[in-house]
PDB file of N, CA and C in Angstrom:
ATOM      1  N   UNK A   1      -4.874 -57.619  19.223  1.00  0.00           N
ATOM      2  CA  UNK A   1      -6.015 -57.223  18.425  1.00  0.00           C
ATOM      3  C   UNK A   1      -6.513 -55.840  18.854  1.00  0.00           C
ATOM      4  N   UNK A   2      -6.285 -55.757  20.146  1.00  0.00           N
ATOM      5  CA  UNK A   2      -6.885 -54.218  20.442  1.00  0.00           C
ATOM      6  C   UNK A   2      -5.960 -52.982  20.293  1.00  0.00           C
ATOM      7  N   UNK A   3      -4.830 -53.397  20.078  1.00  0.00           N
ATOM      8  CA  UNK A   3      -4.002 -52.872  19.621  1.00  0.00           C
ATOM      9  C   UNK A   3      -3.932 -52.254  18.605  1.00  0.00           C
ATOM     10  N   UNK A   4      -4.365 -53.342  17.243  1.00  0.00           N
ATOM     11  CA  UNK A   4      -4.742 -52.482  15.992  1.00  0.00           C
ATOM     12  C   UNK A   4      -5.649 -52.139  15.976  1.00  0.00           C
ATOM     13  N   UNK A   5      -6.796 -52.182  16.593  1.00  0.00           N
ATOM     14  CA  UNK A   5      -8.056 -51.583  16.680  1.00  0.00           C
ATOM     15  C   UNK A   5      -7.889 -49.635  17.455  1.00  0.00           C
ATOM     16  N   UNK A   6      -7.089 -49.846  18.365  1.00  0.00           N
ATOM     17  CA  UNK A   6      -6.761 -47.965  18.538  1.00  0.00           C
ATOM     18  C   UNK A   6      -5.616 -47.725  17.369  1.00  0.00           C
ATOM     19  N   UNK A   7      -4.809 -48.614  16.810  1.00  0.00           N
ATOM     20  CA  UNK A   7      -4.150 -47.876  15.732  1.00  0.00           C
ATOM     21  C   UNK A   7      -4.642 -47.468  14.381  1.00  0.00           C
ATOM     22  N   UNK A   8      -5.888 -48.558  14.047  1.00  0.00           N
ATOM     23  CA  UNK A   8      -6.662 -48.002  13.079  1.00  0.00           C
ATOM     24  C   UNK A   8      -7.192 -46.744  13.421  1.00  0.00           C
ATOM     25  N   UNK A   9      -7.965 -46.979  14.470  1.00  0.00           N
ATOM     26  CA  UNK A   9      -8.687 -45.695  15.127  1.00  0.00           C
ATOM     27  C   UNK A   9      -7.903 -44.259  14.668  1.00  0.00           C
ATOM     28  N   UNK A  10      -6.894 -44.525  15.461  1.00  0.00           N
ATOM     29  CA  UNK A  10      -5.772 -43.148  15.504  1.00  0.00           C
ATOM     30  C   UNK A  10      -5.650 -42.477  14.374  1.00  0.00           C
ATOM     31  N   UNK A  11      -5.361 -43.561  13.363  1.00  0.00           N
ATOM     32  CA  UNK A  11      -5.074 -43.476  11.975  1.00  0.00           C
ATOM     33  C   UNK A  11      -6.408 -42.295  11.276  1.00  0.00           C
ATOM     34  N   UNK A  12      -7.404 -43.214  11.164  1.00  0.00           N
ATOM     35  CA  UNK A  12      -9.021 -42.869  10.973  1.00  0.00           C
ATOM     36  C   UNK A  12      -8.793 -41.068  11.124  1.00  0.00           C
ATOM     37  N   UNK A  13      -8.520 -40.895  12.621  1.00  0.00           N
ATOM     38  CA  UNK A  13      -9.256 -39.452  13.289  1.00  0.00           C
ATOM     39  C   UNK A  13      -7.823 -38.453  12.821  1.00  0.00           C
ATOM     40  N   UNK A  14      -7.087 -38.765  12.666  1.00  0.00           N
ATOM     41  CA  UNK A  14      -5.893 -38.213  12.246  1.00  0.00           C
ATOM     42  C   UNK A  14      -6.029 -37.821  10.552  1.00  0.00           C
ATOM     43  N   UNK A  15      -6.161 -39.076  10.068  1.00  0.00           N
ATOM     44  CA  UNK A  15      -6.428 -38.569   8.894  1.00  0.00           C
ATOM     45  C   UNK A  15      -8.045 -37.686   8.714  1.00  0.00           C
ATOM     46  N   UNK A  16      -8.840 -37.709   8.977  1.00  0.00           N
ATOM     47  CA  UNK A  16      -9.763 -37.133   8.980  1.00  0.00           C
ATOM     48  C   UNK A  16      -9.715 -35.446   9.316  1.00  0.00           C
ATOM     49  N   UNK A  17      -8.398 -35.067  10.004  1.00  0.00           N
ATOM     50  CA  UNK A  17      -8.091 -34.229  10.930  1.00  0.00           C
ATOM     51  C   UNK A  17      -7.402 -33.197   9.880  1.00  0.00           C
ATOM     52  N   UNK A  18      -6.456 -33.716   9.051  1.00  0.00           N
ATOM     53  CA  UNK A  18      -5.653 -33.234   7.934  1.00  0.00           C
ATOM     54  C   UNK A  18      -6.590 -32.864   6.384  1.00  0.00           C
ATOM     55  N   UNK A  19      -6.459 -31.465   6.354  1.00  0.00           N
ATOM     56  CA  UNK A  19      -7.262 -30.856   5.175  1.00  0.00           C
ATOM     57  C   UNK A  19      -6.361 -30.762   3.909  1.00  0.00           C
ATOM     58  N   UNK A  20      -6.671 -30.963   2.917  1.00  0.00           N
ATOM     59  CA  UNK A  20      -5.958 -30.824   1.336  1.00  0.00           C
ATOM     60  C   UNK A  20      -6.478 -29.320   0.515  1.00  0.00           C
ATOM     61  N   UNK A  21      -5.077 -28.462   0.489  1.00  0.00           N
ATOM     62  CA  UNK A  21      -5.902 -27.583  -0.123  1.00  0.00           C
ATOM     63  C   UNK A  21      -6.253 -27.770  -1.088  1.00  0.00           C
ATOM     64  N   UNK A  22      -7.233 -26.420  -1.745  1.00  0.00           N
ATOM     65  CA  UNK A  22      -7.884 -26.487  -2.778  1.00  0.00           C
ATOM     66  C   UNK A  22      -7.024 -26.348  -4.668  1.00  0.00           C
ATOM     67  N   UNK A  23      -6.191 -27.079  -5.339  1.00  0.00           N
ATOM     68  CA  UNK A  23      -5.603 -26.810  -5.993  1.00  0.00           C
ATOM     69  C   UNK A  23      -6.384 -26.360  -7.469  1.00  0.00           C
ATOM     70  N   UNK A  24      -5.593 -25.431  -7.953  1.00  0.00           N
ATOM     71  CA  UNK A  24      -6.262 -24.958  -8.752  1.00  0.00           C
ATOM     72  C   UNK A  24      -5.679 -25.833 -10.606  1.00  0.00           C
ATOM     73  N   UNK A  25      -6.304 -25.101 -11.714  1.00  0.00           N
ATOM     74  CA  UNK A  25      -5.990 -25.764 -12.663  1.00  0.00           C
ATOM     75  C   UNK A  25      -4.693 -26.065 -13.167  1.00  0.00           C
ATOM     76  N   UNK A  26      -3.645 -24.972 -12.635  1.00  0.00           N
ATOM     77  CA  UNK A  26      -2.269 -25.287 -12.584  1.00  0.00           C
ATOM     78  C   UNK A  26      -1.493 -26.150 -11.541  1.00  0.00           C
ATOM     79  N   UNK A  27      -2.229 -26.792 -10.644  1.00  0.00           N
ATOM     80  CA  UNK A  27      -2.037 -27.503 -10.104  1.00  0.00           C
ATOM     81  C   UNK A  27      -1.453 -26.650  -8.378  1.00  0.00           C
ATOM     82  N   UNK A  28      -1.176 -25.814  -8.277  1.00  0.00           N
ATOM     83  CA  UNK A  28      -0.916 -24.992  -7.778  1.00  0.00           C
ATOM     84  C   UNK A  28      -2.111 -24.210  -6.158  1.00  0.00           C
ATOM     85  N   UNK A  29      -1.951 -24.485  -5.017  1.00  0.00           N
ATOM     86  CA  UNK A  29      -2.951 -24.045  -3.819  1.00  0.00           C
ATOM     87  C   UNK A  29      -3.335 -23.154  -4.205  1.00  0.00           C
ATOM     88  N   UNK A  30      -4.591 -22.960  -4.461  1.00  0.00           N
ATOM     89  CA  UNK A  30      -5.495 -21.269  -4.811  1.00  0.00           C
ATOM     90  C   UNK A  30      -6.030 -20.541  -3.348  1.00  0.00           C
ATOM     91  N   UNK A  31      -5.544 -19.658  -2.834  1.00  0.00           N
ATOM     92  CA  UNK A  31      -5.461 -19.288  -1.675  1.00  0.00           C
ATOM     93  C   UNK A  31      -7.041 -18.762  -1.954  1.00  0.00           C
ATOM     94  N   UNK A  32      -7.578 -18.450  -0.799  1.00  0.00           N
ATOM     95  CA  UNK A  32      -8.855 -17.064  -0.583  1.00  0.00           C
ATOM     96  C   UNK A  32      -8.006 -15.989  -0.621  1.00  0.00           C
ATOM     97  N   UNK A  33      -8.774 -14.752  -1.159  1.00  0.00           N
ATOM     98  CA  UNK A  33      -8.681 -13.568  -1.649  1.00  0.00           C
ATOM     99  C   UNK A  33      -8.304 -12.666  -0.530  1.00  0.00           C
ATOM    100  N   UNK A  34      -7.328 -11.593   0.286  1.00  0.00           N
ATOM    101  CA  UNK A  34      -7.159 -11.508   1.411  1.00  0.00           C
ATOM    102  C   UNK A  34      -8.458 -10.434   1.651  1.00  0.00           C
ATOM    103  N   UNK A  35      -9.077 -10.103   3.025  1.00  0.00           N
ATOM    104  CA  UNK A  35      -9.553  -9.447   3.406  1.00  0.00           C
ATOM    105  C   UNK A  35      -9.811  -7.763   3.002  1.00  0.00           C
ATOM    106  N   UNK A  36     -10.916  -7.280   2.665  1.00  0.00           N
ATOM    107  CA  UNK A  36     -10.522  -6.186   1.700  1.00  0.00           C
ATOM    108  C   UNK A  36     -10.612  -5.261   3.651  1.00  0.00           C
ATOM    109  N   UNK A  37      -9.501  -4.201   3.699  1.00  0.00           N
ATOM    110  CA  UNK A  37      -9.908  -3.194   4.416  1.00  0.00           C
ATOM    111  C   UNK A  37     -10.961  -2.120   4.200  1.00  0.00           C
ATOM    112  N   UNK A  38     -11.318  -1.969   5.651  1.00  0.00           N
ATOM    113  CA  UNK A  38     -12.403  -1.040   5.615  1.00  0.00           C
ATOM    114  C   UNK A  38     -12.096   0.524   5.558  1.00  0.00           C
ATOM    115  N   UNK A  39     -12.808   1.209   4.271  1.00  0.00           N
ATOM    116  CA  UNK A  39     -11.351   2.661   3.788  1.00  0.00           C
ATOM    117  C   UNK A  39     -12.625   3.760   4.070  1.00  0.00           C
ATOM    118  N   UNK A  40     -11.861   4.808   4.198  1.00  0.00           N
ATOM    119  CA  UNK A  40     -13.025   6.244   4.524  1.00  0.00           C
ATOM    120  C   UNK A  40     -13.485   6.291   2.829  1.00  0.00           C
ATOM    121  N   UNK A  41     -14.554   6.747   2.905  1.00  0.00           N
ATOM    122  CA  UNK A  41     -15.408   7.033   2.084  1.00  0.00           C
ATOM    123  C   UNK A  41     -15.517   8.531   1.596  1.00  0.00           C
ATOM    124  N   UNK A  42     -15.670   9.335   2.855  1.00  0.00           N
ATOM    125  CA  UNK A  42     -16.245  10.621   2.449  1.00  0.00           C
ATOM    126  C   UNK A  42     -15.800  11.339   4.078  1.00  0.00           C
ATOM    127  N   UNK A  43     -15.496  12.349   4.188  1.00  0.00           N
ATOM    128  CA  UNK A  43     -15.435  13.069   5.719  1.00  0.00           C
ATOM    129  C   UNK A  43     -16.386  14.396   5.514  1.00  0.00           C
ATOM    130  N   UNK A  44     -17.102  14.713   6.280  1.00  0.00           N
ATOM    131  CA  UNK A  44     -17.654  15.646   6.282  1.00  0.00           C
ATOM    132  C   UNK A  44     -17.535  16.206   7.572  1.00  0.00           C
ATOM    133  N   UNK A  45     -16.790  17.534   7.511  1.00  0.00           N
ATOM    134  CA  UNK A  45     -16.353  17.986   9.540  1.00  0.00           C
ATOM    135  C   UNK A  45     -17.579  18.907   9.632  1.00  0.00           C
ATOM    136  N   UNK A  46     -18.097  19.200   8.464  1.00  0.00           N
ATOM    137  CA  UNK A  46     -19.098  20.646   8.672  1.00  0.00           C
ATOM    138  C   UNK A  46     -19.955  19.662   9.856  1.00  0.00           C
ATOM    139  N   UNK A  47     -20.626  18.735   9.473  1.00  0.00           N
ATOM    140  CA  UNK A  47     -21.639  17.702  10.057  1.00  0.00           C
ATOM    141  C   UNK A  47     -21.456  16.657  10.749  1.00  0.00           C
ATOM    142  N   UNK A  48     -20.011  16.805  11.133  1.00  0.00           N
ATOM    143  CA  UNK A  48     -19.046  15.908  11.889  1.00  0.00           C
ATOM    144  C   UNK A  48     -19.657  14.503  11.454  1.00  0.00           C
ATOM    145  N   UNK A  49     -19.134  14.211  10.417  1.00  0.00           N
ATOM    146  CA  UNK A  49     -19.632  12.696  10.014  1.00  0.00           C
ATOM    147  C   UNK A  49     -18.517  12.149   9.430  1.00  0.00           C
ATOM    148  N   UNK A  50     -18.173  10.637   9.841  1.00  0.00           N
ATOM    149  CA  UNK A  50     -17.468   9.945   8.493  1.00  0.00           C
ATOM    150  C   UNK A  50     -18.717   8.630   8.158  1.00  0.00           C
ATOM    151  N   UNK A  51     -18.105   8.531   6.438  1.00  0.00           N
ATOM    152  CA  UNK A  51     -18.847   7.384   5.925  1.00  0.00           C
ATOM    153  C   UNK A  51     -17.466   6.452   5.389  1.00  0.00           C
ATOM    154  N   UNK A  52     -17.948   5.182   5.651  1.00  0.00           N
ATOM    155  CA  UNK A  52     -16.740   3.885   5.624  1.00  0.00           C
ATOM    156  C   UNK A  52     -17.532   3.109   4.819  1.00  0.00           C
ATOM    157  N   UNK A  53     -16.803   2.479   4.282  1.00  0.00           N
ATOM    158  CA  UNK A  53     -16.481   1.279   3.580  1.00  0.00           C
ATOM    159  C   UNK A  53     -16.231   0.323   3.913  1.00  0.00           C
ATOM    160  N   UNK A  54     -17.214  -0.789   4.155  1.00  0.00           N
ATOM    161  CA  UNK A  54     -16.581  -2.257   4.823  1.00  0.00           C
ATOM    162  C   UNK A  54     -17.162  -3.285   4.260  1.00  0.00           C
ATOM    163  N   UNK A  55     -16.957  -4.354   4.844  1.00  0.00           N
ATOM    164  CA  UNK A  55     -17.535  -5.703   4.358  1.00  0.00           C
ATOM    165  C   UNK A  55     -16.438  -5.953   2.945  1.00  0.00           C
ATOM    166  N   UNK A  56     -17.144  -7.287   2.729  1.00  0.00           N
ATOM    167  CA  UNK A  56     -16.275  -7.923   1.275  1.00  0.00           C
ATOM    168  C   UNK A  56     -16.810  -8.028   0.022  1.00  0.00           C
ATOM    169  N   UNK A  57     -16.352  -7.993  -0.752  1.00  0.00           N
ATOM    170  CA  UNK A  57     -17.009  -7.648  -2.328  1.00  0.00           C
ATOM    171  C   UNK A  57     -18.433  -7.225  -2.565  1.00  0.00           C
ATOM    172  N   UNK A  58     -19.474  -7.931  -2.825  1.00  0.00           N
ATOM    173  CA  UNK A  58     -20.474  -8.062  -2.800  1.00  0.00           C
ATOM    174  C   UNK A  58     -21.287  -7.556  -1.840  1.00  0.00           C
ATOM    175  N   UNK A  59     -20.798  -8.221  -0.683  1.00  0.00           N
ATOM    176  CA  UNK A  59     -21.631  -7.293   0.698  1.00  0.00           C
ATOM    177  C   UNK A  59     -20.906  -5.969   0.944  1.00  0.00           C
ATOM    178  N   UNK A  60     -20.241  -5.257   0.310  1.00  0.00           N
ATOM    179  CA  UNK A  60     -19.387  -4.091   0.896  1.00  0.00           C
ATOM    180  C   UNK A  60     -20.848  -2.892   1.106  1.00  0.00           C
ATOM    181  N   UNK A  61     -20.601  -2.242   1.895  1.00  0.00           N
ATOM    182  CA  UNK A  61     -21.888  -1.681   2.638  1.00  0.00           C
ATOM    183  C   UNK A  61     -20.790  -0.293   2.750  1.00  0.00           C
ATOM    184  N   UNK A  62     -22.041   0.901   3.020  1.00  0.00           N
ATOM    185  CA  UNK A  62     -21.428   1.793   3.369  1.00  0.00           C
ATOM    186  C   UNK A  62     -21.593   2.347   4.956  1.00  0.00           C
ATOM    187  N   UNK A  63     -20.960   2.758   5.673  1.00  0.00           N
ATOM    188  CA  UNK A  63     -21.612   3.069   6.873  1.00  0.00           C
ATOM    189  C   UNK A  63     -21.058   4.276   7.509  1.00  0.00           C
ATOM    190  N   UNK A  64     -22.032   5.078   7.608  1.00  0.00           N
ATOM    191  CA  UNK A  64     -22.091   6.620   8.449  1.00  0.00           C
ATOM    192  C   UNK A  64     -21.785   6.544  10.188  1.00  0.00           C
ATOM    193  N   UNK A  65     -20.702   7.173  10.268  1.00  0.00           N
ATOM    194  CA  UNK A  65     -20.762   7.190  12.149  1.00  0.00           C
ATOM    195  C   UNK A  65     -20.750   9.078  11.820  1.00  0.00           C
ATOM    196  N   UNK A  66     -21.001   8.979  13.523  1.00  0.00           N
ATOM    197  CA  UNK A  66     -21.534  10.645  13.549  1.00  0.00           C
ATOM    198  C   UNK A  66     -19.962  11.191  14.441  1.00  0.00           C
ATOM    199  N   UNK A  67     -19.862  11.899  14.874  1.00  0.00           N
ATOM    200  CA  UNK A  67     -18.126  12.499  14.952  1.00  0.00           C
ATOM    201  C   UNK A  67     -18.510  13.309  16.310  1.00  0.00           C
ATOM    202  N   UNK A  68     -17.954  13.131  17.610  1.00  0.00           N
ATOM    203  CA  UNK A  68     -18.347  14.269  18.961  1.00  0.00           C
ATOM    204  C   UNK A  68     -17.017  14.581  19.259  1.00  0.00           C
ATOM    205  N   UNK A  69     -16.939  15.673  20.233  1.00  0.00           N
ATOM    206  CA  UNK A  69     -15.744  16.456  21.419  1.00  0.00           C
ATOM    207  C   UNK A  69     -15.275  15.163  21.593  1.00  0.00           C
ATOM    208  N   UNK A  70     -15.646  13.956  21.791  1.00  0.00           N
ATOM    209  CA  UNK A  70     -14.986  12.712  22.461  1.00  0.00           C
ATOM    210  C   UNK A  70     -14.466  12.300  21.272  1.00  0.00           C
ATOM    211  N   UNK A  71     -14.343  11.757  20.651  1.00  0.00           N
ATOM    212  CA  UNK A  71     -14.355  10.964  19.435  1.00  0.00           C
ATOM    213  C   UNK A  71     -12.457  11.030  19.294  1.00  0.00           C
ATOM    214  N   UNK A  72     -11.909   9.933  19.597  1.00  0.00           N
ATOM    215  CA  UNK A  72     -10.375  10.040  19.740  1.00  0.00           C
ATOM    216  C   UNK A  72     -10.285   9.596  18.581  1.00  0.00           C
ATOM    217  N   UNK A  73      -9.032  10.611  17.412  1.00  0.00           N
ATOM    218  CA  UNK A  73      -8.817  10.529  15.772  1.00  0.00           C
ATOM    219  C   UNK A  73      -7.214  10.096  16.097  1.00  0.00           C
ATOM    220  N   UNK A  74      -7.296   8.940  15.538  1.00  0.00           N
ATOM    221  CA  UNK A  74      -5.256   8.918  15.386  1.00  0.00           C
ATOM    222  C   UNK A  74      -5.092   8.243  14.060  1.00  0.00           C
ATOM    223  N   UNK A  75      -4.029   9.065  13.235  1.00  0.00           N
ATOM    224  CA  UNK A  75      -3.232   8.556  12.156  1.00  0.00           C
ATOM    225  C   UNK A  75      -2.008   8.184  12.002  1.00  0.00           C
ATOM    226  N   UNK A  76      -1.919   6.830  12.052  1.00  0.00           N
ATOM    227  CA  UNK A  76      -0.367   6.557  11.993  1.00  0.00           C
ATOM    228  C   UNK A  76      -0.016   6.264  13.688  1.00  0.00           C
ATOM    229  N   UNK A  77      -0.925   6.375  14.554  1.00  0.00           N
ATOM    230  CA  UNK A  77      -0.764   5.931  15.951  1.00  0.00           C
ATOM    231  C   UNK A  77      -0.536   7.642  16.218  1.00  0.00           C
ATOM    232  N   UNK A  78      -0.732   8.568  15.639  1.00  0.00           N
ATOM    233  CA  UNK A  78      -0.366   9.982  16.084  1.00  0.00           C
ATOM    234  C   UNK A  78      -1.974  10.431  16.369  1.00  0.00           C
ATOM    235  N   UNK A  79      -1.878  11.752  17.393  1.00  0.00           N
ATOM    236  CA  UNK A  79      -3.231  12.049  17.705  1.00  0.00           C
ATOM    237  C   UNK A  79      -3.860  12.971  16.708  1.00  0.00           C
ATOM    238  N   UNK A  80      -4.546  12.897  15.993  1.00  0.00           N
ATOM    239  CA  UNK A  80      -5.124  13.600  14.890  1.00  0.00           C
ATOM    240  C   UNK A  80      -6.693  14.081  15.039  1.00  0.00           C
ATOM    241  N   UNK A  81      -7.253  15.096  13.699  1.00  0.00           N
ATOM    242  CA  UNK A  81      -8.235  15.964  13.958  1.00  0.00           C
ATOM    243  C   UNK A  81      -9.113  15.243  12.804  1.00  0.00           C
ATOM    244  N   UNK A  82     -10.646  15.630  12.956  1.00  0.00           N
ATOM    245  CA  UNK A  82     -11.428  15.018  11.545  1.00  0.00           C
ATOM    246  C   UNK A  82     -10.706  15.499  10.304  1.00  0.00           C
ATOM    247  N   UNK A  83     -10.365  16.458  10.527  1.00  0.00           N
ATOM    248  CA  UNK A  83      -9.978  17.473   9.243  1.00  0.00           C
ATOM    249  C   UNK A  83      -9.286  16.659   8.627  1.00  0.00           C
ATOM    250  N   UNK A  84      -8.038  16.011   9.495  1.00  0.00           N
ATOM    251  CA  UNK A  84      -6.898  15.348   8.776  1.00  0.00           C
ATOM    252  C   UNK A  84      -7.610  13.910   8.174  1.00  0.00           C
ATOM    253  N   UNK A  85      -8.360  13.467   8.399  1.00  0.00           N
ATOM    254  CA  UNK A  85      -8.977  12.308   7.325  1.00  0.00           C
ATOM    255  C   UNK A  85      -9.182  12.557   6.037  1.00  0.00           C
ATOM    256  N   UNK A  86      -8.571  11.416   5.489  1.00  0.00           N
ATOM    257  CA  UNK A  86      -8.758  11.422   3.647  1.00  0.00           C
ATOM    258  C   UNK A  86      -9.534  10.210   3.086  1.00  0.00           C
ATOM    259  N   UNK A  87     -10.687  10.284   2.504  1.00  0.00           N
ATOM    260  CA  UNK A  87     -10.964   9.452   1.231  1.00  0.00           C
ATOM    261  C   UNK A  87     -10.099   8.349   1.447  1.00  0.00           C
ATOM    262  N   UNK A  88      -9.881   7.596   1.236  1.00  0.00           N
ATOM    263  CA  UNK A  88      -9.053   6.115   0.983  1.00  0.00           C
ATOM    264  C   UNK A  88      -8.099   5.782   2.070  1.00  0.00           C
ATOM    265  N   UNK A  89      -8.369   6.652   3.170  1.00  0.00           N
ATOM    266  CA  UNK A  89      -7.558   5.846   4.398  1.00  0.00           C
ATOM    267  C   UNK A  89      -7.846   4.432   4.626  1.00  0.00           C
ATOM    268  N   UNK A  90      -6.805   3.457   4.849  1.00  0.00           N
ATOM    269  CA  UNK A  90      -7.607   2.084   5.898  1.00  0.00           C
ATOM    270  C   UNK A  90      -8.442   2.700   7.408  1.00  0.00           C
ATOM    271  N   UNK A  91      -9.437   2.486   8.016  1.00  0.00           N
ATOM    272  CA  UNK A  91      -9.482   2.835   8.771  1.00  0.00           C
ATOM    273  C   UNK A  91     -10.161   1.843   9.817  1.00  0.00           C
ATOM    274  N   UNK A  92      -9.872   1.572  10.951  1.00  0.00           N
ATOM    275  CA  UNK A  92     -10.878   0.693  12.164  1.00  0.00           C
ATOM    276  C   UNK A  92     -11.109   2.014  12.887  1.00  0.00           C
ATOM    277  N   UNK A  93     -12.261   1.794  12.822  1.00  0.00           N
ATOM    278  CA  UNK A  93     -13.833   2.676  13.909  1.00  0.00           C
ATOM    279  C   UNK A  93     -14.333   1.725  14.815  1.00  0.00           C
ATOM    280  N   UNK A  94     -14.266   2.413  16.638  1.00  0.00           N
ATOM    281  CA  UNK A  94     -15.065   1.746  17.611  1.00  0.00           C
ATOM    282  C   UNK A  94     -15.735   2.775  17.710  1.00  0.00           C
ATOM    283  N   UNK A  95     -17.089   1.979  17.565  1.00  0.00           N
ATOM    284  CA  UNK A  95     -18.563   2.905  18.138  1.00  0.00           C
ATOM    285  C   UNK A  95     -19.561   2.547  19.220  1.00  0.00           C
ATOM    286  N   UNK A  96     -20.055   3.466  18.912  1.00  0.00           N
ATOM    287  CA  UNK A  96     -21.282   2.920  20.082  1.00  0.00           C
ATOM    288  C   UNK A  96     -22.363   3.338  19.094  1.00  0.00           C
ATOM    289  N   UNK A  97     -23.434   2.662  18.696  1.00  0.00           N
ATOM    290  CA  UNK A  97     -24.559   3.122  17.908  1.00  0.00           C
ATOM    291  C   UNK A  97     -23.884   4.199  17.100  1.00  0.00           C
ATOM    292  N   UNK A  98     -23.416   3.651  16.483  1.00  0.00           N
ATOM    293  CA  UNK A  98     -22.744   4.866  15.544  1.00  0.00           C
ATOM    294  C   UNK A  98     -22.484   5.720  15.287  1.00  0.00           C
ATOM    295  N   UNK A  99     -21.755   6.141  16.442  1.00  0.00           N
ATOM    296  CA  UNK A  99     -21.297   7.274  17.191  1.00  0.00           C
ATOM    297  C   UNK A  99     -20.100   6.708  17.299  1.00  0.00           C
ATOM    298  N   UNK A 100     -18.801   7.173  16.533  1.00  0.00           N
ATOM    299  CA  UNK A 100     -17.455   6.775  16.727  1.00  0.00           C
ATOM    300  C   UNK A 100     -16.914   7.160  18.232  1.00  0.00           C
ATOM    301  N   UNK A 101     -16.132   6.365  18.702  1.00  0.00           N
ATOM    302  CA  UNK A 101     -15.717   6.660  19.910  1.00  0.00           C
ATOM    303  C   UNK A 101     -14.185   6.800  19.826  1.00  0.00           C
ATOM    304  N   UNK A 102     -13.756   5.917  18.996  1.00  0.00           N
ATOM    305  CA  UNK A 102     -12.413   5.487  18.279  1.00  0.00           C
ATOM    306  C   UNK A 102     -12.073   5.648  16.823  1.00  0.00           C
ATOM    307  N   UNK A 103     -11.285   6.757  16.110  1.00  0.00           N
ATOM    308  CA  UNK A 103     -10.807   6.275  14.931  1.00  0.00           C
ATOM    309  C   UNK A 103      -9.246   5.907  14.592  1.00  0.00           C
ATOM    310  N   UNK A 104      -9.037   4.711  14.134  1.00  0.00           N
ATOM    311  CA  UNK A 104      -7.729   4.490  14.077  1.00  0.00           C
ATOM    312  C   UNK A 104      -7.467   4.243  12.553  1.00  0.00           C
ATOM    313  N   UNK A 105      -6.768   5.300  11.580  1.00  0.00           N
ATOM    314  CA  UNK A 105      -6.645   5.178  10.686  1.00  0.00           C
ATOM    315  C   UNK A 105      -4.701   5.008   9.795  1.00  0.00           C
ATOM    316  N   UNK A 106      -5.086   4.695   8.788  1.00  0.00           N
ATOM    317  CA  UNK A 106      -3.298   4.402   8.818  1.00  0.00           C
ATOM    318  C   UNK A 106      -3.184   4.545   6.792  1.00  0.00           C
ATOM    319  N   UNK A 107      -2.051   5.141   6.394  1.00  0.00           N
ATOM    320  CA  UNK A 107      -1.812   5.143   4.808  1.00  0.00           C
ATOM    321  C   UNK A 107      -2.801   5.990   4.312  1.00  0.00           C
ATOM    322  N   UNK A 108      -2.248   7.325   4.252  1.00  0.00           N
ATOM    323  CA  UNK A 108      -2.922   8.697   3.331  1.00  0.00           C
ATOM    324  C   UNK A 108      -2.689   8.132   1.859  1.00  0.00           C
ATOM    325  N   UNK A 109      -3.460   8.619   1.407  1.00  0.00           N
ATOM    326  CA  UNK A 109      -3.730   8.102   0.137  1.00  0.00           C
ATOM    327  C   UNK A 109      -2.650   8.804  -1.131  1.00  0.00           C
ATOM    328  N   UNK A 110      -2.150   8.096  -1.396  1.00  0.00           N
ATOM    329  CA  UNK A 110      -1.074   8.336  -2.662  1.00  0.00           C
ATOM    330  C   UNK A 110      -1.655   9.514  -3.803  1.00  0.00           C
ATOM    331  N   UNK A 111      -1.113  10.581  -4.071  1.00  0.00           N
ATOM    332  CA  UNK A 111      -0.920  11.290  -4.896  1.00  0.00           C
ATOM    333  C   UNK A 111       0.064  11.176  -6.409  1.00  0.00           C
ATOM    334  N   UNK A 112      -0.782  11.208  -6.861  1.00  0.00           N
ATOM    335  CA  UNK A 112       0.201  11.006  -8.538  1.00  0.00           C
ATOM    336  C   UNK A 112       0.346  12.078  -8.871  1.00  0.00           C
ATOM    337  N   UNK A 113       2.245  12.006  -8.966  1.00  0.00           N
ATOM    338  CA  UNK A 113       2.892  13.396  -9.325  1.00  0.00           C
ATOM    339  C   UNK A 113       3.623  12.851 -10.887  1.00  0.00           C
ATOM    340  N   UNK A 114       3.295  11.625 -11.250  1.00  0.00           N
ATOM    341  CA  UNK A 114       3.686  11.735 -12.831  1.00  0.00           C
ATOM    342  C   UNK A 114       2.783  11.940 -13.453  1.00  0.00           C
ATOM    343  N   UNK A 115       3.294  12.904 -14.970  1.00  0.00           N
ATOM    344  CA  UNK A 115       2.028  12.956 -15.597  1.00  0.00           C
ATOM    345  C   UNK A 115       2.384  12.430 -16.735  1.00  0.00           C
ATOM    346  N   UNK A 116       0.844  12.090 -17.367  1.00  0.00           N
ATOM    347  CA  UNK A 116       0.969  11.310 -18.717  1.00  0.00           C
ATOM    348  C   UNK A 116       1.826  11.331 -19.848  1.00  0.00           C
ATOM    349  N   UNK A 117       2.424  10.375 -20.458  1.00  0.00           N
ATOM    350  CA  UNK A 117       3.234  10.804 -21.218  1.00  0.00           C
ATOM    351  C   UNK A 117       2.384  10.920 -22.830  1.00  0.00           C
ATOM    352  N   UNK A 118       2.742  11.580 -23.672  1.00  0.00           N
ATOM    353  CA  UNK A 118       1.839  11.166 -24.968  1.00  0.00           C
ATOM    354  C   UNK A 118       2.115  10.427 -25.812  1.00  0.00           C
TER     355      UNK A 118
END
C-alpha cells in the first residue's frame, strides 16, 4: 500500500512538472516572439553621445549614454572609434550611470544598391 502511495505521489509531481505548449489555431506550438536587440539610434561624436534602443515592443525606451577617453568601442570584436558607429547597429553597452564604459557592437547596417524598377 505504501508503495502505491509514493507511486501515485511520483506520478502527481512529475506530471505536474511537465508543461504543454501553447498551441495555436493550426494546431501547431506558437513560440514567443524572439527578443528584439538593442540597435544605435543616433551617434553624435561632436557631444560624444550615443542614443540606443532597447526594451521590447511597447516598452522600447530610448537611452542616451555619454562617450569619454575611456569608453572601449569594438565592432565585430575589432577595436573601433565613435565615428565608426551606425544607426541600426545591434549593440550591448556597459555603463556606469550612463556613462558607457563598454561598447560592443556587431552588423553595419545594409545598404541598398538595387534600384527601383518601374
Amino acid at each position: 500500500m505504501m508503495k502505491q502511495i509514493k507511486w501515485i505521489m511520483l506520478v502527481l509531481v512529475m506530471g505536474s512538472l511537465t508543461v504543454a505548449p501553447v498551441a495555436s489555431a493550426n494546431g501547431k506550438a506558437k513560440l514567443p516572439p524572439p527578443p528584439q536587440p538593442d540597435t544605435i539610434e543616433s551617434v553624435d561624436a561632436a557631444n560624444f553621445s550615443v542614443k540606443v534602443s532597447t526594451g521590447q515592443d511597447k516598452n522600447r525606451q530610448t537611452v542616451a549614454y555619454t562617450i569619454t577617453a575611456f569608453t572601449k568601442i569594438y565592432i565585430n570584436d575589432k577595436p573601433s572609434k565613435l565615428e565608426d558607429l551606425q544607426k541600426g547597429m545591434r549593440v550591448s553597452v556597459t555603463d556606469s550611470n550612463k556613462t558607457a564604459t563598454r561598447i560592443d557592437a556587431v552588423d553595419a547596417p545594409v545598404k541598398s544598391t538595387d534600384k527601383k524598377k518601374k
